[in-house]
N, C-alpha and C. Protein backbone atom coordinates (compact mmCIF):
# COMPACT_ATOMS: atom_id res chain seq x y z
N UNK A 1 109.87 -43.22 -190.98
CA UNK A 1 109.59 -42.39 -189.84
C UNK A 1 108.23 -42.78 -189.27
N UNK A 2 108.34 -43.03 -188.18
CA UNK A 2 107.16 -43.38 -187.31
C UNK A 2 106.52 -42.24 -186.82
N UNK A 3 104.43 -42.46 -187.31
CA UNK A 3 104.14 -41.13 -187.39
C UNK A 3 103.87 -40.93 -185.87
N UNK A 4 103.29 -40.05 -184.99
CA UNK A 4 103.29 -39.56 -183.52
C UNK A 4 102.27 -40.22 -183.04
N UNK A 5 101.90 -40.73 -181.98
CA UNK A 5 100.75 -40.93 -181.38
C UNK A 5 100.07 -40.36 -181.40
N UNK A 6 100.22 -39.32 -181.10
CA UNK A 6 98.82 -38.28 -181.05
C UNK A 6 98.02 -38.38 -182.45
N UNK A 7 99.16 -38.45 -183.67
CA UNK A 7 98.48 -38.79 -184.82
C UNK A 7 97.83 -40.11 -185.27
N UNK A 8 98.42 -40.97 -184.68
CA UNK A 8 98.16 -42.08 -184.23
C UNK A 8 96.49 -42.18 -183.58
N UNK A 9 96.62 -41.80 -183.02
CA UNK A 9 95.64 -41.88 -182.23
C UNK A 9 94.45 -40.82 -182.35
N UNK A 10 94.42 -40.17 -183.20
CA UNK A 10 93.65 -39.24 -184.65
C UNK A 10 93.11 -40.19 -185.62
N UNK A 11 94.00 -40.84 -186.03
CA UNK A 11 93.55 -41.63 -186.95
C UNK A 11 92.99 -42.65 -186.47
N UNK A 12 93.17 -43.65 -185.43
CA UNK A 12 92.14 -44.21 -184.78
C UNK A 12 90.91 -43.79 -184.84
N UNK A 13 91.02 -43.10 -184.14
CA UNK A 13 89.34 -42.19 -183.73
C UNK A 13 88.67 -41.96 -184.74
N UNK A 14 89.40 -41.53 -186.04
CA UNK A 14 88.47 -41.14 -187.27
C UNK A 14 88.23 -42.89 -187.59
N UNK A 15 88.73 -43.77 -188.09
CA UNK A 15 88.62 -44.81 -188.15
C UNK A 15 87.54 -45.39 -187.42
N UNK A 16 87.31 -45.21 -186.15
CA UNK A 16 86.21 -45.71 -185.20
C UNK A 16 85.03 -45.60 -185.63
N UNK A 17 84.95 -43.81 -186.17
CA UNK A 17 84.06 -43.04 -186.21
C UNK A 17 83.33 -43.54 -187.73
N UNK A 18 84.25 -43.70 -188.40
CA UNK A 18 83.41 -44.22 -189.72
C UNK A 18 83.23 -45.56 -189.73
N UNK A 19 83.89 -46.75 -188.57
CA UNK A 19 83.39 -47.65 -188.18
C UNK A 19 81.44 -47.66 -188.20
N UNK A 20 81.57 -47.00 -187.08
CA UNK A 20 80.39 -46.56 -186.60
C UNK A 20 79.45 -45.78 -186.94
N UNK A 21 79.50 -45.84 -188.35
CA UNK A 21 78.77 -44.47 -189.28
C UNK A 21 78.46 -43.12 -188.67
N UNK A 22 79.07 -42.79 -187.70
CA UNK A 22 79.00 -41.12 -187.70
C UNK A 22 78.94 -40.70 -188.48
N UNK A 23 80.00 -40.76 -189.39
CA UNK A 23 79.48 -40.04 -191.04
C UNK A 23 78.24 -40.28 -191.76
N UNK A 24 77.38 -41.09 -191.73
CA UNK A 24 76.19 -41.40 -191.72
C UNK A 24 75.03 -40.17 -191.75
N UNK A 25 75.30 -39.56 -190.52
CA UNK A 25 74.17 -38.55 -189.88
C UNK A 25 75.05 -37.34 -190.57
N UNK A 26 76.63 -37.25 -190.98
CA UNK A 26 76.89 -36.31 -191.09
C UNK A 26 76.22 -35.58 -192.77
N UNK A 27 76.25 -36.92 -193.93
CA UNK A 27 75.75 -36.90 -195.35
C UNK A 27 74.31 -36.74 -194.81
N UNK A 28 73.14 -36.55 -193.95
CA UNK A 28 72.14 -36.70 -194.17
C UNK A 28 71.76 -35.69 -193.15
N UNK A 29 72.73 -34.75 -193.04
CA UNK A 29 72.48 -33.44 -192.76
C UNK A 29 72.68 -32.76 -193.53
N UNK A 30 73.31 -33.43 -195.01
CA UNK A 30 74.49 -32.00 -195.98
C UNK A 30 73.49 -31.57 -196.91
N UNK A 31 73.14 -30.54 -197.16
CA UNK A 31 72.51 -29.73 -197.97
C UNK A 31 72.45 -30.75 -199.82
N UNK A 32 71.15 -30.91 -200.10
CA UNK A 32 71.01 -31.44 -200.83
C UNK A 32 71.46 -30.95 -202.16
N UNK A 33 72.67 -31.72 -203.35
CA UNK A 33 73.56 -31.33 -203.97
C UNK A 33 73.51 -32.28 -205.37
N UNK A 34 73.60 -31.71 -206.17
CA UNK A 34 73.65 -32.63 -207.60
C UNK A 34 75.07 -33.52 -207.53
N UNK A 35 76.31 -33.14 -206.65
CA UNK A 35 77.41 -34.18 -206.43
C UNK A 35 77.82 -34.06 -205.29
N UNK A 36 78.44 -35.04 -204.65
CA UNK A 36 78.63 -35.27 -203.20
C UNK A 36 80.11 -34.58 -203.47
N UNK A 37 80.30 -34.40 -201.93
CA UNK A 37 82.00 -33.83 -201.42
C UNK A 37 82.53 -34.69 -201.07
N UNK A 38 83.84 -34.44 -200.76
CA UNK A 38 84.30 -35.59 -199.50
C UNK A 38 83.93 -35.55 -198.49
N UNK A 39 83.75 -36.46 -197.49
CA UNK A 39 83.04 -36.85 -196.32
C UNK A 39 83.77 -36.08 -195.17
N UNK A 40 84.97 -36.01 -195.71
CA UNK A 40 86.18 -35.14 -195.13
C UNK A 40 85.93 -33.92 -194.55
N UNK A 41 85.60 -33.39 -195.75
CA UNK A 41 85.02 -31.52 -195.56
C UNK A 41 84.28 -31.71 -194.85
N UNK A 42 83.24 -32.16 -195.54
CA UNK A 42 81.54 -32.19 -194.67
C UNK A 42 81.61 -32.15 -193.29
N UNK A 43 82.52 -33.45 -192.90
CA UNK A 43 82.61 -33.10 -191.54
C UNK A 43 83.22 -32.15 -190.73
N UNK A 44 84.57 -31.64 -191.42
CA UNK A 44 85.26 -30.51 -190.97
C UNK A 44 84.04 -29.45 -191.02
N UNK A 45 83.11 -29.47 -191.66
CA UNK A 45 82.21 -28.09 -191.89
C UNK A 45 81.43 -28.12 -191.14
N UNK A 46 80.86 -29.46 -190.71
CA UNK A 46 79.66 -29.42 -189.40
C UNK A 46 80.41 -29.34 -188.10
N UNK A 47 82.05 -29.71 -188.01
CA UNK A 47 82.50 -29.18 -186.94
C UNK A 47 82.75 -27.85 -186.26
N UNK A 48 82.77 -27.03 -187.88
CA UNK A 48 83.16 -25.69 -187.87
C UNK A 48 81.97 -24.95 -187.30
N UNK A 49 81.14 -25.13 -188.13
CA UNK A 49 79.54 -24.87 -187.70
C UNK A 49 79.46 -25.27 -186.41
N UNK A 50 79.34 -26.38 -185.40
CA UNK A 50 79.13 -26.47 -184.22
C UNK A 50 79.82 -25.70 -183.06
N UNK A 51 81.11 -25.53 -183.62
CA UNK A 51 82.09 -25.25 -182.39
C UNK A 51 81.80 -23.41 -182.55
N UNK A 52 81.28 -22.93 -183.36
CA UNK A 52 81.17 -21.35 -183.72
C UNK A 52 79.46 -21.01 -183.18
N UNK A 53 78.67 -22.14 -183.14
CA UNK A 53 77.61 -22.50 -182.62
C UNK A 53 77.40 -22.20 -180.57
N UNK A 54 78.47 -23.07 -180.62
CA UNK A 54 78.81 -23.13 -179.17
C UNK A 54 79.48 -21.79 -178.34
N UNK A 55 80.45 -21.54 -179.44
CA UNK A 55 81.57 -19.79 -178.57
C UNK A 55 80.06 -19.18 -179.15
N UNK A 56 79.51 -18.88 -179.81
CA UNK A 56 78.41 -17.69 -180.03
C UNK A 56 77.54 -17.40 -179.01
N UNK A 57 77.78 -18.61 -177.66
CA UNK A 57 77.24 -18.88 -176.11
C UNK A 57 78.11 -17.94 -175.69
N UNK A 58 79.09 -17.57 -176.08
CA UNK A 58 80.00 -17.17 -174.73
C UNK A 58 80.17 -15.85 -174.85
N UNK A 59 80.13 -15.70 -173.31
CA UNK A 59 79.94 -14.00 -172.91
C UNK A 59 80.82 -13.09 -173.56
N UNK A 60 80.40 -11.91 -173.61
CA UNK A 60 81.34 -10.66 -174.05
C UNK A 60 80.98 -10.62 -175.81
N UNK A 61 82.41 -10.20 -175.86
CA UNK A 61 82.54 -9.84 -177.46
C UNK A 61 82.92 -11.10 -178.14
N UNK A 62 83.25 -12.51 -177.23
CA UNK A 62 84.41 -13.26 -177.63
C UNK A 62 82.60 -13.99 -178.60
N UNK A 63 81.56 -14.18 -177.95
CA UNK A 63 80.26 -14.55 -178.31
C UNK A 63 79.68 -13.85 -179.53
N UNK A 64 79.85 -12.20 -179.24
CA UNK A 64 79.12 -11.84 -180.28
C UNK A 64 80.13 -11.70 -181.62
N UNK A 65 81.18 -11.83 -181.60
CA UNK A 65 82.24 -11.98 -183.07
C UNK A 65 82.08 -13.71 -183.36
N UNK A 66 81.80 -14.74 -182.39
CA UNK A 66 81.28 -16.15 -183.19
C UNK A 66 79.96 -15.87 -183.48
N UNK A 67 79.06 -15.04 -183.30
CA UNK A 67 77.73 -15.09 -183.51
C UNK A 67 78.01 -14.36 -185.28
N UNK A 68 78.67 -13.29 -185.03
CA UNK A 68 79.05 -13.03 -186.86
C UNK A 68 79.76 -13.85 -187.53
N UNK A 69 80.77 -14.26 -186.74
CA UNK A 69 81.33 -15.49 -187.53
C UNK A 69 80.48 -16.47 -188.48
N UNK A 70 79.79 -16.79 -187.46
CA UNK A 70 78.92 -18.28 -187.72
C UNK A 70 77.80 -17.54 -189.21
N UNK A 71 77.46 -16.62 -189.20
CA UNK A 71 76.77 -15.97 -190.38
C UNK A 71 77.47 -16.18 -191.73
N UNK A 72 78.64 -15.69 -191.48
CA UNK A 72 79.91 -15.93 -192.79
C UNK A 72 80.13 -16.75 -192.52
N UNK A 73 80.52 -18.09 -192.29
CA UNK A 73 80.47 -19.56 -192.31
C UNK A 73 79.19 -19.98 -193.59
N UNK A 74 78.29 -19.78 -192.27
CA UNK A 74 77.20 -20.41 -193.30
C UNK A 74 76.99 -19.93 -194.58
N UNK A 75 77.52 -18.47 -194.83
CA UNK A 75 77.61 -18.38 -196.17
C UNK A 75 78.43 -19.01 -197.07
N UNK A 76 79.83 -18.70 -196.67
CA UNK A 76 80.98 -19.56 -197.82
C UNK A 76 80.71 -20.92 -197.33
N UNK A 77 80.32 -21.44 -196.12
CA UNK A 77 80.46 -23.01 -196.69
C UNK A 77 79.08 -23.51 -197.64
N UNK A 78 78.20 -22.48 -197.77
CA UNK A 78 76.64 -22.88 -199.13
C UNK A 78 78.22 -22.93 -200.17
N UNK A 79 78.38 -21.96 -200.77
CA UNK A 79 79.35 -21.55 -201.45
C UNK A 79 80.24 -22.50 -202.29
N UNK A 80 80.92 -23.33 -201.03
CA UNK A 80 81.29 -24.40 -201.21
C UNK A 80 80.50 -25.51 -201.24
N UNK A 81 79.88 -25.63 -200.68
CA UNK A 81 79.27 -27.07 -201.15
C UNK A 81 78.43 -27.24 -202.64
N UNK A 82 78.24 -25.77 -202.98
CA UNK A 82 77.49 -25.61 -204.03
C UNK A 82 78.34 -26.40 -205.24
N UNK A 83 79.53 -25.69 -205.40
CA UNK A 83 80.38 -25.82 -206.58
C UNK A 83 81.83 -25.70 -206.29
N UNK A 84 82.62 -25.10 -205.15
CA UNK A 84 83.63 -25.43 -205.23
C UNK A 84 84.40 -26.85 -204.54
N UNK A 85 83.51 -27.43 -203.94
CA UNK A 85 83.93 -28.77 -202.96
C UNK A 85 83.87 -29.88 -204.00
N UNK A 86 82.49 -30.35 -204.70
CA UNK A 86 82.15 -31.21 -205.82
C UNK A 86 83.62 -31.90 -206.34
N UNK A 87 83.62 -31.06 -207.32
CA UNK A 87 84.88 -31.61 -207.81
C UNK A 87 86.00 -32.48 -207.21
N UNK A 88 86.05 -32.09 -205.83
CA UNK A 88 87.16 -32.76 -205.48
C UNK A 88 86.83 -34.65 -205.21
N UNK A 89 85.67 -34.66 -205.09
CA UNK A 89 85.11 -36.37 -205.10
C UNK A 89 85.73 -36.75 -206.61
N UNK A 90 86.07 -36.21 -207.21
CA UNK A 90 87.09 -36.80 -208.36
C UNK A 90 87.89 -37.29 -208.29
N UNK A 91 88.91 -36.34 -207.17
CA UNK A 91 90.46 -36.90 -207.30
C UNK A 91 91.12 -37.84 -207.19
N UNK A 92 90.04 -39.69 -206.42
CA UNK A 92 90.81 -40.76 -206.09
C UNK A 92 90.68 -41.40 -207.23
N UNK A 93 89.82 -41.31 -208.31
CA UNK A 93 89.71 -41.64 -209.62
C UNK A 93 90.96 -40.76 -210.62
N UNK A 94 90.81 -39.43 -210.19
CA UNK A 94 91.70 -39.30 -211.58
C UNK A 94 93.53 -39.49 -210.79
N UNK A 95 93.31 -39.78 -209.56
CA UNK A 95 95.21 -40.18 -208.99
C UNK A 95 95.12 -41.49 -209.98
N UNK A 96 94.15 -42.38 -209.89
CA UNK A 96 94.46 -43.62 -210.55
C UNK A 96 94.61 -43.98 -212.20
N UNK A 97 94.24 -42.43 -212.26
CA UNK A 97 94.50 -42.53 -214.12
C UNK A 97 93.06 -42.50 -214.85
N UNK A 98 91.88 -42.50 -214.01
CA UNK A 98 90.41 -43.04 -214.53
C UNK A 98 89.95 -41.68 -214.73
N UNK A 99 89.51 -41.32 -215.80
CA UNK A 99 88.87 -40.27 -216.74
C UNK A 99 87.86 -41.05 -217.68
N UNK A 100 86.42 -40.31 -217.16
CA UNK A 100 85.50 -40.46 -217.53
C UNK A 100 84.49 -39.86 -218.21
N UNK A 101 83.90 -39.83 -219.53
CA UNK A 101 82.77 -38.71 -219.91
C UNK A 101 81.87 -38.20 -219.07
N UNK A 102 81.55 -39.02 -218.17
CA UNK A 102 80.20 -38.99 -216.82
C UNK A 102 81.21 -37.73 -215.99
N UNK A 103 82.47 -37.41 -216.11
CA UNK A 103 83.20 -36.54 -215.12
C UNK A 103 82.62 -34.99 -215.57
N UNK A 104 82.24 -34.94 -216.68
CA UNK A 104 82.35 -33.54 -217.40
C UNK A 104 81.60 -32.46 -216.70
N UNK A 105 80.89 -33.40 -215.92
CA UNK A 105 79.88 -32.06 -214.68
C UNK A 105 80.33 -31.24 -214.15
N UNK A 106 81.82 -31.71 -213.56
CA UNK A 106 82.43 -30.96 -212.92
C UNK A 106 83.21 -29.53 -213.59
N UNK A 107 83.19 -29.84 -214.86
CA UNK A 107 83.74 -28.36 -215.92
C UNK A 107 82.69 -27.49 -215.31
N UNK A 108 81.90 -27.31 -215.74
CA UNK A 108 80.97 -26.29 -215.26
C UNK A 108 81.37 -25.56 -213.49
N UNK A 109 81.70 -26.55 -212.60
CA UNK A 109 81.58 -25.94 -211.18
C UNK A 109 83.45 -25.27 -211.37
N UNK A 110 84.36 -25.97 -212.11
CA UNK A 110 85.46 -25.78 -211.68
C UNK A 110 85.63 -24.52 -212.50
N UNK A 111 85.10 -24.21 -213.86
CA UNK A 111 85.34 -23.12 -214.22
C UNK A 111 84.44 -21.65 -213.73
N UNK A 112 83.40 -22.04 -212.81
CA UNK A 112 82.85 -21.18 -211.86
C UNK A 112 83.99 -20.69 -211.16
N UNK A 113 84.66 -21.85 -210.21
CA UNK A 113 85.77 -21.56 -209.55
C UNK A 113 86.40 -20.08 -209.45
N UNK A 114 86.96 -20.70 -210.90
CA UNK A 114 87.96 -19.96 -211.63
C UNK A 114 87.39 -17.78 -212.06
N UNK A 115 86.21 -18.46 -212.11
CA UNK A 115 85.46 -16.92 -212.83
C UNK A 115 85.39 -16.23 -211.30
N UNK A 116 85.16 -17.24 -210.49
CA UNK A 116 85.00 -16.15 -208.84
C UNK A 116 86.47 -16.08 -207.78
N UNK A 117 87.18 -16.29 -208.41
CA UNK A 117 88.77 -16.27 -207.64
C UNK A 117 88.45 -15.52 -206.83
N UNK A 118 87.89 -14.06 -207.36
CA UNK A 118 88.19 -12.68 -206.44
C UNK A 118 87.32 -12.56 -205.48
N UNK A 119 86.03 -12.99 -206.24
CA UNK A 119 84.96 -13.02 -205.03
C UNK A 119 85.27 -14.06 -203.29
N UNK A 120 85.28 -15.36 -204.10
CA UNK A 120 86.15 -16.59 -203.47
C UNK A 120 87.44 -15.58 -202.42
N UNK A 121 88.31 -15.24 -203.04
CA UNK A 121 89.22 -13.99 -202.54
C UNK A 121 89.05 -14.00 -201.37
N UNK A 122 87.22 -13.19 -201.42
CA UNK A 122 87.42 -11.64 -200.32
C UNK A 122 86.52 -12.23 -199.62
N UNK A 123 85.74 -13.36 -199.96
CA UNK A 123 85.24 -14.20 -198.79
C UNK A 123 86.13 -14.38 -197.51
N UNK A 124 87.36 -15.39 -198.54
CA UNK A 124 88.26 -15.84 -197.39
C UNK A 124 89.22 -14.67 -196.54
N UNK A 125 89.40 -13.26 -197.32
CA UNK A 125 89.75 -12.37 -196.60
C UNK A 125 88.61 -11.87 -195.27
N UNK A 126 87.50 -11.95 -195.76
CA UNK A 126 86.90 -11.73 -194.51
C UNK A 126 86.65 -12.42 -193.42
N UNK A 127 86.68 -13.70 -193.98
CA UNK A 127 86.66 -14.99 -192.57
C UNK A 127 88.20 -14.82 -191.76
N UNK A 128 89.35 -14.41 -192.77
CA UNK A 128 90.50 -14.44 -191.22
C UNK A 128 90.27 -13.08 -190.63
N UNK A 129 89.80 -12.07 -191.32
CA UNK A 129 88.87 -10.94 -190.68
C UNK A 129 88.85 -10.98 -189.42
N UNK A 130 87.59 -11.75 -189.77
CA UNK A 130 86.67 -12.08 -188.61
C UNK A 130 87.14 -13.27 -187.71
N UNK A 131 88.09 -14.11 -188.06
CA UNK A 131 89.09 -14.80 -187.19
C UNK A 131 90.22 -14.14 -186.06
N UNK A 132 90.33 -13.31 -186.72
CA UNK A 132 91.09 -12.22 -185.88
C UNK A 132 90.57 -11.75 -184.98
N UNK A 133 89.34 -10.80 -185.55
CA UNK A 133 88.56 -10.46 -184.43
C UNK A 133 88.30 -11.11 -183.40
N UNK A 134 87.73 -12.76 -183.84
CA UNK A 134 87.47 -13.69 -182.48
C UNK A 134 88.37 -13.75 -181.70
N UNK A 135 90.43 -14.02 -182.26
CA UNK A 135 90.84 -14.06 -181.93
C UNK A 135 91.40 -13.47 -180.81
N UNK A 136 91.69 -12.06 -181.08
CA UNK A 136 91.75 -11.04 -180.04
C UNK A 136 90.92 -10.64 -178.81
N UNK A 137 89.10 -10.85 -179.24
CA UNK A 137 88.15 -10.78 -178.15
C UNK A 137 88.90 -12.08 -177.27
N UNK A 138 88.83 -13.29 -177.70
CA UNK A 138 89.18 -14.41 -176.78
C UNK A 138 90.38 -14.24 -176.02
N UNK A 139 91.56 -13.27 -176.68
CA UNK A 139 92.84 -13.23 -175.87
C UNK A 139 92.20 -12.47 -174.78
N UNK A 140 91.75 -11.35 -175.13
CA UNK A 140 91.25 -10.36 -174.07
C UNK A 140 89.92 -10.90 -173.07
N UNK A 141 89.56 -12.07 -173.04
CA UNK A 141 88.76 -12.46 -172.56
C UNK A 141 89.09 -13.83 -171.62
N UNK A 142 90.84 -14.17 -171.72
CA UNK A 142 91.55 -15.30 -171.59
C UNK A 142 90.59 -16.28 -171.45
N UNK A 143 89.88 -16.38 -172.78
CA UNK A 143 89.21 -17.40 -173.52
C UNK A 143 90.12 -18.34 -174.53
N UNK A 144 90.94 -19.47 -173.97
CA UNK A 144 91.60 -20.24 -175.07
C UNK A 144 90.96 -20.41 -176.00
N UNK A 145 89.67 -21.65 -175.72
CA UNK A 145 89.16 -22.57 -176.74
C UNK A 145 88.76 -21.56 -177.34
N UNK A 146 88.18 -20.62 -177.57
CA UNK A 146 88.29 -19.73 -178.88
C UNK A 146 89.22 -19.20 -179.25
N UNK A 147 89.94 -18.54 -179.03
CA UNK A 147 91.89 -18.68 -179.19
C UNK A 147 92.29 -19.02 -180.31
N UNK A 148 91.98 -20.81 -179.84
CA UNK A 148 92.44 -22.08 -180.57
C UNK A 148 91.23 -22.39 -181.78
N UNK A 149 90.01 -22.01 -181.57
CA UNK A 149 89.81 -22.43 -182.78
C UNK A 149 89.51 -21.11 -183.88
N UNK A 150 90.19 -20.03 -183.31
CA UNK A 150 90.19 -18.87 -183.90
C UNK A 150 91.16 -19.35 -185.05
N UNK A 151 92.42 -19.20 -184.31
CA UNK A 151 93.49 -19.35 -185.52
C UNK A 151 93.43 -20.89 -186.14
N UNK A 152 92.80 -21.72 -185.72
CA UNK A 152 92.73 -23.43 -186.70
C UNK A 152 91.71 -22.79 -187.97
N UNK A 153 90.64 -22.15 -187.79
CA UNK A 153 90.07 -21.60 -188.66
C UNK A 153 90.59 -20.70 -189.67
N UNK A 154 91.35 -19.84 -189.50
CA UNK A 154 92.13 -18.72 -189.71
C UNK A 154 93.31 -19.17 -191.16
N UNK A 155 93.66 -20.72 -190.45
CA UNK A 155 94.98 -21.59 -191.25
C UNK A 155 93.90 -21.97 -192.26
N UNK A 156 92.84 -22.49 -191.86
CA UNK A 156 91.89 -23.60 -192.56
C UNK A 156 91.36 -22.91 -193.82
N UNK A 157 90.70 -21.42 -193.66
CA UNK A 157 90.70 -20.46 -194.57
C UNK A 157 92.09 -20.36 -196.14
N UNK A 158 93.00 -20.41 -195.24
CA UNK A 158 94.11 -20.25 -195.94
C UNK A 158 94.46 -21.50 -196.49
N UNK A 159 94.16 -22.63 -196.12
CA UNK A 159 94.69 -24.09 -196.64
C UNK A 159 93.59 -23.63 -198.18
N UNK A 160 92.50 -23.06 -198.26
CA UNK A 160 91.28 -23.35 -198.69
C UNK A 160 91.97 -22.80 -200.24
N UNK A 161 92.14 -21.41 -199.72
CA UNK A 161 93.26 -20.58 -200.62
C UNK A 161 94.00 -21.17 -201.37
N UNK A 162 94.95 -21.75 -200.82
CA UNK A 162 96.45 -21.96 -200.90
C UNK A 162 96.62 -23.69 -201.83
N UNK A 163 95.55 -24.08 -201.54
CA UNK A 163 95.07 -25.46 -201.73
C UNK A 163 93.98 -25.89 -202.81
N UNK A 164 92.57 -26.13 -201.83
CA UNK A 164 91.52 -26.61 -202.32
C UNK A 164 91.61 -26.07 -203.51
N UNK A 165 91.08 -24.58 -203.33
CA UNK A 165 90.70 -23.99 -204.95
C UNK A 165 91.50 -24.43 -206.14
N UNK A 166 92.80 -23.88 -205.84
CA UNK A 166 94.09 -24.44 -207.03
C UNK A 166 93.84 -25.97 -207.86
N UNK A 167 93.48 -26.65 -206.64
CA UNK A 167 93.41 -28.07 -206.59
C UNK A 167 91.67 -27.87 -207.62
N UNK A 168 90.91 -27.39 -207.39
CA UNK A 168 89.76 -27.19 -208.11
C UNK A 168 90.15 -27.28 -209.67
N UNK A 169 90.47 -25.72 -209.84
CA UNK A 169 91.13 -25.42 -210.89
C UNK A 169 92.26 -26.35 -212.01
N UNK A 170 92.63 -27.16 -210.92
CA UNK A 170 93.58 -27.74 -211.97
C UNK A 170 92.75 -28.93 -211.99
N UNK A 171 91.68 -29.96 -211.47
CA UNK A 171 90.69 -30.71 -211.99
C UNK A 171 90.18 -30.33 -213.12
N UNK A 172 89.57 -29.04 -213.19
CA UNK A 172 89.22 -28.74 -214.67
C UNK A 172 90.24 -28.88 -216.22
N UNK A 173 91.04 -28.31 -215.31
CA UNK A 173 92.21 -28.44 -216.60
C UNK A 173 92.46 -30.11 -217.20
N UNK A 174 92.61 -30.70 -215.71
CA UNK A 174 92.97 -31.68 -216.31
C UNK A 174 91.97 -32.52 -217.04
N UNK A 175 90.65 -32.36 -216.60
CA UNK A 175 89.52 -33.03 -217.35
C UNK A 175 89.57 -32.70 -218.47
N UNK A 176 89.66 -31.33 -218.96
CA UNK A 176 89.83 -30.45 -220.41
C UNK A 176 90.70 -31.64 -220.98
N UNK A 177 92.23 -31.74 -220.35
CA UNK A 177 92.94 -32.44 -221.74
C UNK A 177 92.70 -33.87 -221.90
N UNK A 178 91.77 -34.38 -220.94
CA UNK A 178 92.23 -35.94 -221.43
C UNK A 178 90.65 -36.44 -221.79
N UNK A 179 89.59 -35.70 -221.70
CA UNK A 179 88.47 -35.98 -222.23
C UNK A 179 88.18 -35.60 -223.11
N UNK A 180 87.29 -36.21 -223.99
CA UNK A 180 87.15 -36.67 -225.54
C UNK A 180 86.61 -34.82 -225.95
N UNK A 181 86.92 -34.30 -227.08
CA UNK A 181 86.41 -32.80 -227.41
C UNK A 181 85.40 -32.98 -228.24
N UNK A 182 83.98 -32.01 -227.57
CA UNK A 182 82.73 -32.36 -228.46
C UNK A 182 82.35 -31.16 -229.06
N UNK A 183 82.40 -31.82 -230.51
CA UNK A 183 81.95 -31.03 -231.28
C UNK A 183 80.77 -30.13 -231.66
């Protein structure tokens, strides 16, 4: 199956972009960290940050719900970059089978993870919260582009959920069984 142009042409652009080290300026903005993320997030996060940056300009309520937004952002994404993102700079090593003693750092952040599910939780319950909220000011304000990046945020929250963390969680596990047990 031939994937779409539009995706097509997504993937170009990201391609260009790390041609051209954009990602560059993006690692040497990221909050200084005992392990790197993927370059992936990072950038999804300085996008998130900018574009909540920008509606927090815009008139009405649709401005002052990105102006709270952008507060809870900057909190869960510290959050994440602290200890729940880390880990995942693992995963193209352990798809390939490579388990390492030098990996064991990551026990510590992934079983954080795990100890803050609920907290983690009610973060992400409050960001579609507050996604909603944007959402609705922007309908009522027939403000799309916040609209649109109301609910992309809203999913993105939920991928975070539904996904990342799990995906956290089971890094730990899997480091647990295949690295050496110290006595």
């Amino acid at each position: 199956m031939r994937p779409s142009s539009s995706l097509t042409l997504k993937l170009a652009a990201f391609t260009a972009l790390v041609s051209l080290g954009i990602f560059s300026s993006v690692r040497a903005q990221q909050p200084v960290a005992s392990h790197d993320i993927p370059q992936s997030l990072i950038y999804e996060h300085q996008q998130t940050m900018t574009q909540l940056e920008a509606l927090s300009h815009h008139p009405g309520a649709v401005g002052a719900d990105a102006t709270k937004a952008l507060a809870l952002f900057s909190q869960h994404t510290a959050r994440e970059t602290e200890y729940i993102l880390p880990p995942l700079s693992l995963l193209p090593d352990l798809a390939d089978g490579k388990v390492t003693p030098d990996m064991a750092w990551a026990l510590e952040m992934t079983d954080k993870v795990a100890a803050d599910r609920e907290k983690i939780f009610a973060e992400h319950t409050e960001v579609t919260d507050r996604m909603n909220a944007l959402y609705d000011a922007a309908i009522k304000a027939h403000d799309a582009e916040a609209a649109d990046f109301a609910k992309s945020a809203a999913a993105d929250s939920l991928n975070d959920l539904e996904i990342l963390e799990p995906t956290v969680m089971l890094i730990g596990e899997f480091l647990r069984a295949k690295l050496p047990v110290k006595p």
